[in-house]
Protein backbone atom coordinates (compact mmCIF):
# COMPACT_ATOMS: atom_id res chain seq x y z
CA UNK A 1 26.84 -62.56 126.96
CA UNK A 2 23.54 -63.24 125.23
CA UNK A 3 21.27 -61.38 124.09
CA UNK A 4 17.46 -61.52 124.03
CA UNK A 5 15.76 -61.83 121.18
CA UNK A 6 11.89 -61.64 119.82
CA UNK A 7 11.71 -65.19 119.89
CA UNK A 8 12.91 -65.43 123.38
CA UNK A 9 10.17 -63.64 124.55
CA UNK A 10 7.28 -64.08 122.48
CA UNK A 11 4.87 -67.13 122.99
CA UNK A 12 2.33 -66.01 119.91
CA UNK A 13 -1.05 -67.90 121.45
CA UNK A 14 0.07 -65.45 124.43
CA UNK A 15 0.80 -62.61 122.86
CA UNK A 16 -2.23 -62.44 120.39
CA UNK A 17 -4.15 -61.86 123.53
CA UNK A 18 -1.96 -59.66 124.84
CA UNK A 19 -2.03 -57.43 121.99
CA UNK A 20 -5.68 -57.74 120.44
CA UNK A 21 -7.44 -56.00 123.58
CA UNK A 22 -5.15 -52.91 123.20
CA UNK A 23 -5.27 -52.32 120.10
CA UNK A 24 -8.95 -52.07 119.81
CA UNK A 25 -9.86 -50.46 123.29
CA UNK A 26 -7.63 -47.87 122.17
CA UNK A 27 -8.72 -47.63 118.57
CA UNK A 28 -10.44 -43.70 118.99
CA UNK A 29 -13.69 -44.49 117.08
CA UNK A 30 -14.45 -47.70 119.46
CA UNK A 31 -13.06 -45.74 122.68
CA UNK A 32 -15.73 -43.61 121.45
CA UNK A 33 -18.41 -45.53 121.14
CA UNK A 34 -19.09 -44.75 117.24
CA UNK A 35 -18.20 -48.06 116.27
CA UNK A 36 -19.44 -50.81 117.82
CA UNK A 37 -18.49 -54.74 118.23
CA UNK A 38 -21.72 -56.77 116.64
CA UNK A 39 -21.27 -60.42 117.66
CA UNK A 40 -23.47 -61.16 114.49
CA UNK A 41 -19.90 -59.86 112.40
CA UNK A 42 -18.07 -61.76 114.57
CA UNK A 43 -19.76 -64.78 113.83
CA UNK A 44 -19.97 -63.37 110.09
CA UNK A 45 -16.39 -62.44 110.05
CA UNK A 46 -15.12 -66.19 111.10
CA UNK A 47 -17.60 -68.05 108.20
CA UNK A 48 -15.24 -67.56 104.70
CA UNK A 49 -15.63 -65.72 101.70
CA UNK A 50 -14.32 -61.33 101.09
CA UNK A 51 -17.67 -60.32 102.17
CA UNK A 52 -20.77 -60.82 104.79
CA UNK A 53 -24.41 -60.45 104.56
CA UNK A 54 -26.03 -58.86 107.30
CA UNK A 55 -30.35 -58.89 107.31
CA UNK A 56 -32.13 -55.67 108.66
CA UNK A 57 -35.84 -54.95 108.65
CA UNK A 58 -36.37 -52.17 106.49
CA UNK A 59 -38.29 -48.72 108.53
CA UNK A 60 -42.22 -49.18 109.00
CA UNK A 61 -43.84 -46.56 106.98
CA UNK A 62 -46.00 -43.90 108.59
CA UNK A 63 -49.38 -44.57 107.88
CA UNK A 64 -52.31 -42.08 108.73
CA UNK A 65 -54.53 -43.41 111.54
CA UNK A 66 -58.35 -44.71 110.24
CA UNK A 67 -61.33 -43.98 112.04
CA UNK A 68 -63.00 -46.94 113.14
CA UNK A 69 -66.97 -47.68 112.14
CA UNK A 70 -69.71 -50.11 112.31
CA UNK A 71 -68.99 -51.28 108.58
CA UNK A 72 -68.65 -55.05 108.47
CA UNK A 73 -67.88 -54.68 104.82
CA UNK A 74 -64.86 -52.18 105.62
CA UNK A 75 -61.47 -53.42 106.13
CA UNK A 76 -58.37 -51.52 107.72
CA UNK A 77 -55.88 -51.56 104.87
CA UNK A 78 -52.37 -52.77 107.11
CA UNK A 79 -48.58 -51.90 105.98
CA UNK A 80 -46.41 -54.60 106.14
CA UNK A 81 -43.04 -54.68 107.36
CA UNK A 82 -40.33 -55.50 104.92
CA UNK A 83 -36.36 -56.74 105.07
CA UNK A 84 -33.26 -56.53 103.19
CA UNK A 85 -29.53 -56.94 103.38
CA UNK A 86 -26.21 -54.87 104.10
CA UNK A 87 -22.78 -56.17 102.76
CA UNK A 88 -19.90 -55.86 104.52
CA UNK A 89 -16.16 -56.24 103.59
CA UNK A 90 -14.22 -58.82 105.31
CA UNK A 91 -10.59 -57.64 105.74
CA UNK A 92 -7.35 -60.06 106.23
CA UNK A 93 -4.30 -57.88 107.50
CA UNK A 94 -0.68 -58.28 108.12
CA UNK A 95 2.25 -56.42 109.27
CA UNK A 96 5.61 -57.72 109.85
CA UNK A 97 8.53 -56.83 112.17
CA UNK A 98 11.64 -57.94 110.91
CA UNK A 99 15.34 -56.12 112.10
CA UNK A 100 18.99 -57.30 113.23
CA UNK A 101 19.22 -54.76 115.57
CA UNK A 102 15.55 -55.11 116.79
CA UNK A 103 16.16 -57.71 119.78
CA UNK A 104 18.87 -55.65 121.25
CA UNK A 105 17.00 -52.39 120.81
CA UNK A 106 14.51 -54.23 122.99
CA UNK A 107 16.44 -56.68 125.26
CA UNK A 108 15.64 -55.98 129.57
CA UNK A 109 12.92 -56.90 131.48
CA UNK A 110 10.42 -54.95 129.84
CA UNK A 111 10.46 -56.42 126.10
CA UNK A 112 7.18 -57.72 125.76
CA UNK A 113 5.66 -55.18 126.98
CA UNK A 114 7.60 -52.61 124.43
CA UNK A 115 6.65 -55.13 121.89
CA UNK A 116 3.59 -55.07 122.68
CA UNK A 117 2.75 -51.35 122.59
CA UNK A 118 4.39 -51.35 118.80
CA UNK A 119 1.92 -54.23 117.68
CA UNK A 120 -0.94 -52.59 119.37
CA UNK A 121 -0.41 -49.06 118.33
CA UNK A 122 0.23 -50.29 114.60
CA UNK A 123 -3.37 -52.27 114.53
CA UNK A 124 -5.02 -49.19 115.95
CA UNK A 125 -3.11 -46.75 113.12
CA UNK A 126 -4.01 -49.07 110.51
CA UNK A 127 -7.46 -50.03 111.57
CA UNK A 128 -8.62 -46.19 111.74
CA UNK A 129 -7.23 -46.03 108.32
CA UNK A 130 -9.61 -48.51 106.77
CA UNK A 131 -12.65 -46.75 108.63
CA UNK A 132 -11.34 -43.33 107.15
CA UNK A 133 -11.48 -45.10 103.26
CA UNK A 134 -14.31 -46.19 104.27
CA UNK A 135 -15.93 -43.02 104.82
CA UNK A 136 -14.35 -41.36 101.49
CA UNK A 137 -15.95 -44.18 99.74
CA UNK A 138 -19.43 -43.76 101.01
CA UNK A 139 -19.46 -40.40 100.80
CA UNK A 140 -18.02 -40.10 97.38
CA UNK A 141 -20.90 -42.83 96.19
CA UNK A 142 -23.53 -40.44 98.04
CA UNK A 143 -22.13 -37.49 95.48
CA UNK A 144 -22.25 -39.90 92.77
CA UNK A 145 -25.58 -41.31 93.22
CA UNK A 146 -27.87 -39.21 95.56
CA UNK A 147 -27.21 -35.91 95.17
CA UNK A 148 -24.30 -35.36 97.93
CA UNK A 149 -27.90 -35.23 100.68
CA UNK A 150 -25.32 -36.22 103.28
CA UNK A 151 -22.74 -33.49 102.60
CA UNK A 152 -22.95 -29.85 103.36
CA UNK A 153 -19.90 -27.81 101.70
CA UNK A 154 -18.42 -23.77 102.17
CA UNK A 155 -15.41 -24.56 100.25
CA UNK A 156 -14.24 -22.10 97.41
CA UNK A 157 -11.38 -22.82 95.46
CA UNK A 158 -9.73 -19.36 95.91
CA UNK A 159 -6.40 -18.14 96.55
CA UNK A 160 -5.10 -18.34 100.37
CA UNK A 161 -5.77 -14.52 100.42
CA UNK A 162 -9.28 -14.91 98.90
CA UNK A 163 -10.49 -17.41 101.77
CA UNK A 164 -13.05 -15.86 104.01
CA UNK A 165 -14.71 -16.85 107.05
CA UNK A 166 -18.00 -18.22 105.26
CA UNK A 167 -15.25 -20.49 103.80
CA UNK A 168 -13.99 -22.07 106.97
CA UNK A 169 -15.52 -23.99 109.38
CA UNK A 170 -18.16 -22.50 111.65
CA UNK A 171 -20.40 -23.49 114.22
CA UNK A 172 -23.18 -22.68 111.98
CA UNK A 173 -21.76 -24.88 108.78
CA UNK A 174 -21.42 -27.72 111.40
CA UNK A 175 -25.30 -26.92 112.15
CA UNK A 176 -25.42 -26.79 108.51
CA UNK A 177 -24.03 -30.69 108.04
CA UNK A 178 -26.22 -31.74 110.85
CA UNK A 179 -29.44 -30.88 109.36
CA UNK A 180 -28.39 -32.98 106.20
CA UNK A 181 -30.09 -35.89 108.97
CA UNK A 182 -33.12 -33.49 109.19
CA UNK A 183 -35.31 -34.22 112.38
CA UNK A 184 -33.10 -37.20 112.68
CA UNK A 185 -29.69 -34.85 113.49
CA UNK A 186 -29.49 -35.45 117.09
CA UNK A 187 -28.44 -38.98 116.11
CA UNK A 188 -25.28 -37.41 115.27
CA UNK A 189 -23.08 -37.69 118.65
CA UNK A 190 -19.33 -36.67 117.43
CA UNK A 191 -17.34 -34.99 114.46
CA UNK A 192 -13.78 -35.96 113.50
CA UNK A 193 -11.48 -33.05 111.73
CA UNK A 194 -7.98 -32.49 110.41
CA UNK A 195 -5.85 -30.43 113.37
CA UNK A 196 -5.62 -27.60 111.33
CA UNK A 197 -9.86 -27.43 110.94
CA UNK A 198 -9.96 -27.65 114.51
CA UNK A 199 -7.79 -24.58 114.82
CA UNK A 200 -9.42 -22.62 112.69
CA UNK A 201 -12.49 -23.51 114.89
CA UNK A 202 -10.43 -23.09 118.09
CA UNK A 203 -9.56 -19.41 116.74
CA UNK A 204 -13.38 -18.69 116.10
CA UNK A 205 -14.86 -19.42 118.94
CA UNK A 206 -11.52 -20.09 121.92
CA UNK A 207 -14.27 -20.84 124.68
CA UNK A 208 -16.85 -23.10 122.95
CA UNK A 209 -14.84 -26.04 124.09
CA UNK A 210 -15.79 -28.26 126.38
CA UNK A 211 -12.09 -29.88 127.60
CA UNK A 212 -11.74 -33.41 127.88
CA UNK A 213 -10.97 -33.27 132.00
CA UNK A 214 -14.67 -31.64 132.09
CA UNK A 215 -16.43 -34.48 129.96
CA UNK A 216 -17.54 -38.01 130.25
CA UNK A 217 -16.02 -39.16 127.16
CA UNK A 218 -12.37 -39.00 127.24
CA UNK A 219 -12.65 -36.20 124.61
CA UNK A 220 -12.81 -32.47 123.92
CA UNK A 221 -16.63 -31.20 123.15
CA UNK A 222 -17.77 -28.66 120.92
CA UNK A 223 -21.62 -27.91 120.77
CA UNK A 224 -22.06 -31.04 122.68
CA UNK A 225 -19.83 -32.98 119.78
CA UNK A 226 -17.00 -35.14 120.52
CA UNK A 227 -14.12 -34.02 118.82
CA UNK A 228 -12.27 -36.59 117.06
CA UNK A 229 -8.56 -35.06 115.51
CA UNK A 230 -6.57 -37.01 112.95
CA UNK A 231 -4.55 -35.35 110.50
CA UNK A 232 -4.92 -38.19 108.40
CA UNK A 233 -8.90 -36.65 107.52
CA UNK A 234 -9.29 -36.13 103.96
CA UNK A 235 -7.79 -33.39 102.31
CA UNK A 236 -7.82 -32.49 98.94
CA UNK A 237 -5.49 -30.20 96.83
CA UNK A 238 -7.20 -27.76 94.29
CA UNK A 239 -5.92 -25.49 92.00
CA UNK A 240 -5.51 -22.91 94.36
CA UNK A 241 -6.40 -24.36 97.93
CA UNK A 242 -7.25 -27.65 99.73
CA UNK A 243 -10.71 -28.77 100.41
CA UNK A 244 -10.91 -30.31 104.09
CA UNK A 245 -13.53 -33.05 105.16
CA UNK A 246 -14.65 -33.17 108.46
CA UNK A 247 -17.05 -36.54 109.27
CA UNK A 248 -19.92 -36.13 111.54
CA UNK A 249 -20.83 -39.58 112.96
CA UNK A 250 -23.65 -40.82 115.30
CA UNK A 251 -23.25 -43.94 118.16
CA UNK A 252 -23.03 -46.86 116.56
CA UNK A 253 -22.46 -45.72 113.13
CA UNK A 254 -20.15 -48.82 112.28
CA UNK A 255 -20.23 -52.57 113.18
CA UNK A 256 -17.08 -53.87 114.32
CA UNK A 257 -16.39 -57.85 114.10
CA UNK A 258 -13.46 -59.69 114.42
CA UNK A 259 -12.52 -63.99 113.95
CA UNK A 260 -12.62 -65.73 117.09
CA UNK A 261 -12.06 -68.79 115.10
CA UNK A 262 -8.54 -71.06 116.15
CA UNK A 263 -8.25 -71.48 112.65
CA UNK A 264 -5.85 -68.77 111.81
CA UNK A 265 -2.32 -67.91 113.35
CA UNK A 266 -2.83 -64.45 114.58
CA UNK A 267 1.26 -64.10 115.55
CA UNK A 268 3.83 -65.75 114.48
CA UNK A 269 7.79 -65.45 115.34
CA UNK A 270 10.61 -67.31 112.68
CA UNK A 271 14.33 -66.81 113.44
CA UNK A 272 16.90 -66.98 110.26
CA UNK A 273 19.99 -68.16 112.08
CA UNK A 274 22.38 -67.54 109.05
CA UNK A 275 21.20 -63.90 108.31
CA UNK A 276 23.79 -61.62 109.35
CA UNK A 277 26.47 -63.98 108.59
CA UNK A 278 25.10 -66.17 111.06
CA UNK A 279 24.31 -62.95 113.87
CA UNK A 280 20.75 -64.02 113.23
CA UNK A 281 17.58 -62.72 112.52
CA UNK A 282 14.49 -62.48 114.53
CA UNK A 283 10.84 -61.97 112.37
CA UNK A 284 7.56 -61.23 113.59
CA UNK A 285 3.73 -61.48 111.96
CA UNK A 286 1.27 -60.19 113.16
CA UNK A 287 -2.24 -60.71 110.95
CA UNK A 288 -5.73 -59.90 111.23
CA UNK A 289 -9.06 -60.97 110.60
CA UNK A 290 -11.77 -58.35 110.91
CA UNK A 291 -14.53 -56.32 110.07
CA UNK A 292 -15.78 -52.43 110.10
CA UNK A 293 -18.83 -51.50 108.58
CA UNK A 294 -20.77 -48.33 108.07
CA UNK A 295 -24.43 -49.43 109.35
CA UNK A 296 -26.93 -48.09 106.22
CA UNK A 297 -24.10 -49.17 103.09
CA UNK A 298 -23.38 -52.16 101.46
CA UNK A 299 -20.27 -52.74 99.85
CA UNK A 300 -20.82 -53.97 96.16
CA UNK A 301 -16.83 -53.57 95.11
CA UNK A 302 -14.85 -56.06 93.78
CA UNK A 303 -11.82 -56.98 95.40
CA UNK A 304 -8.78 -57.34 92.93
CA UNK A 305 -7.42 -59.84 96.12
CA UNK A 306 -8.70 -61.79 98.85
CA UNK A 307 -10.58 -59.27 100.90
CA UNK A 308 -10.65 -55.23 99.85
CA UNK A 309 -8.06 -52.59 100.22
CA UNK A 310 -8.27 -49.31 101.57
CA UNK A 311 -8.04 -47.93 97.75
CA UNK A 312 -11.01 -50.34 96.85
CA UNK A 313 -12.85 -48.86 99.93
CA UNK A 314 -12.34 -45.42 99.05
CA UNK A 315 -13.78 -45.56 95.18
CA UNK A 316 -17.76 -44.56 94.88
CA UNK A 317 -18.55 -47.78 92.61
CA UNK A 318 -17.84 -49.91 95.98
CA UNK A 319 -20.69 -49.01 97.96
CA UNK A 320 -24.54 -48.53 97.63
CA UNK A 321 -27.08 -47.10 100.20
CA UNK A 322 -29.36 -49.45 101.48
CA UNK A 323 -31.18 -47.59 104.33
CA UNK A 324 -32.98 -44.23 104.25
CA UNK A 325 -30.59 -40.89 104.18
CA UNK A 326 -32.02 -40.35 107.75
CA UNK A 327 -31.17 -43.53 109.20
CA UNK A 328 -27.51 -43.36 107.97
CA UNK A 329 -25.89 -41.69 110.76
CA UNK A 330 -23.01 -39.98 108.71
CA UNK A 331 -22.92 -36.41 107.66
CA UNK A 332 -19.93 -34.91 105.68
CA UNK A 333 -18.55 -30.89 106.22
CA UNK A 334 -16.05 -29.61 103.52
CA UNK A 335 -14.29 -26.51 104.14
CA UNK A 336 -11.34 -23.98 103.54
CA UNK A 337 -8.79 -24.20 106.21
């Protein structure tokens, strides 16, 4: 009786586009709309080299108006508008599948599909973990180098018995964070937060929340916020209590591009017929070849590899502000939970 294995099923030119859609529709912060797919990172993406440059035009000034006159000899003094660039991190990802028992586990008729959902599902885990460093980075370069003006914090380093309510998340601390943007905060569309934040917020205020059934989003609402939960948020261990980050982030925040170049294997399948003293082995890689980049930052870290790893993304020195703090739209919340 055989049995059906990976490599029975899997045609990889087929199954890259089987699995690439998934796995980024589903990926929470593009469901969302926060990040965004930028054809110019596509194109970017597919070019060579661990990073991209991508041009902006720097904000126009406000200049005071100028009363006009009859002067010949008097001349309007114009602004001008000016440009620089972002740069972005390329990233080059793999994950492999490789198990005895594996084809059996998924032999019927349903295998590719079960495949499938474990490719998919790992891309979207892994991919929302590189725009989480991401964020650490950035926001531990804005502490570094201008001041923390994106960050708003209650934490307090207490004992659990010496945390208090101005120490927890609030709906004013989230007002708080927002007006880090200034005049600029409505730009700020969603907030992601560890699940335990989000109880502490749920115990607060039980019938501030908008449920997902009610909205047009797909997801919960608080004060007209899309609540994003992932217990993977930052959390950091003090002497006597964890700090907890909570990541306020407008539409379009990040650029999203990924290599529609032929030039790269996206899937591969290799079968080692004497492994298992000769039972066989079925292997599977999957790889890819993208982008994700916080609109307003430009990467200047050094990749100890080919392209950046979520360590190198989370250190301050990687990553410099290019735009103006109200144009980035990011905003940081750090509370007792």
């Amino acid at each position: 009786m055989g049995t059906t294995t990976i490599s029975d099923r899997i045609i990889p030119e087929v199954f890259t586009d089987y699995t690439f859609e998934p796995s980024i529709s589903a990926l929470a912060l593009i469901q969302s709309g926060l990040a965004v797919r930028d054809p110019r990172l596509d194109q970017f993406v597919s070019m060579g080299g661990d990073t991209v440059n991508v041009p902006f035009n720097k904000s126009v000034s406000r200049q005071s108006d100028t009363v006009g006159s009859d002067n010949s000899a008097s001349n309007l003094v114009t602004g001008k508008l000016t440009s620089a660039k972002m740069i972005g991190a390329r990233c080059f990802r793999t994950i492999g599948w490789s198990d005895m028992d594996l084809a059996s586990l998924l032999a019927g008729d349903d295998a590719l599909t079960s495949i499938g959902a474990e490719v998919s599902e790992s891309w979207q885990y892994n991919m929302q973990r590189v725009i989480l460093a991401q964020l650490k980075g950035v926001f531990a370069d804005n502490a570094a180098n201008d001041a923390g003006d994106m960050s708003y914090s209650v934490y307090s380093d207490v004992v659990a018995g010496s945390i208090t309510d101005a120490m927890k998340i609030s709906g004013a601390a989230i007002t708080e964070a927002k007006y880090t943007m200034g005049d600029k905060n409505d730009k700020l569309v969603a907030i992601a937060m560890h699940s335990l934040v989000k109880k502490q917020l749920e115990l607060l205020e039980p019938n501030a929340f908008i449920p997902k059934s009610q909205t047009n989003t797909g997801f919960d609402s608080y004060q007209g916020l899309m609540l994003i939960i992932d217990d993977d948020m930052p959390v950091v261990a003090g002497t006597n209590s964890s700090a907890y980050t909570s990541y306020l982030i407008g539409a379009g925040a990040f650029g999203a591009g990924f290599n529609p170049a032929a030039n790269y294997t996206p899937e591969a399948v290799q079968r080692e017929e004497l492994s298992g003293d000769g039972a066989g082995e079925s292997s599977l890689v999957s790889r890819r070849d993208f982008i994700f980049h916080p609109y307003g930052m430009s990467f200047v870290g050094t990749p100890a590899g080919a392209t950046a790893t979520n360590a190198e993304f989370e250190a301050a020195t990687s990553w410099n502000r290019v735009y103006d703090r109200k144009n980035v739209s990011l905003a940081a919340l750090v509370t007792n939970a």
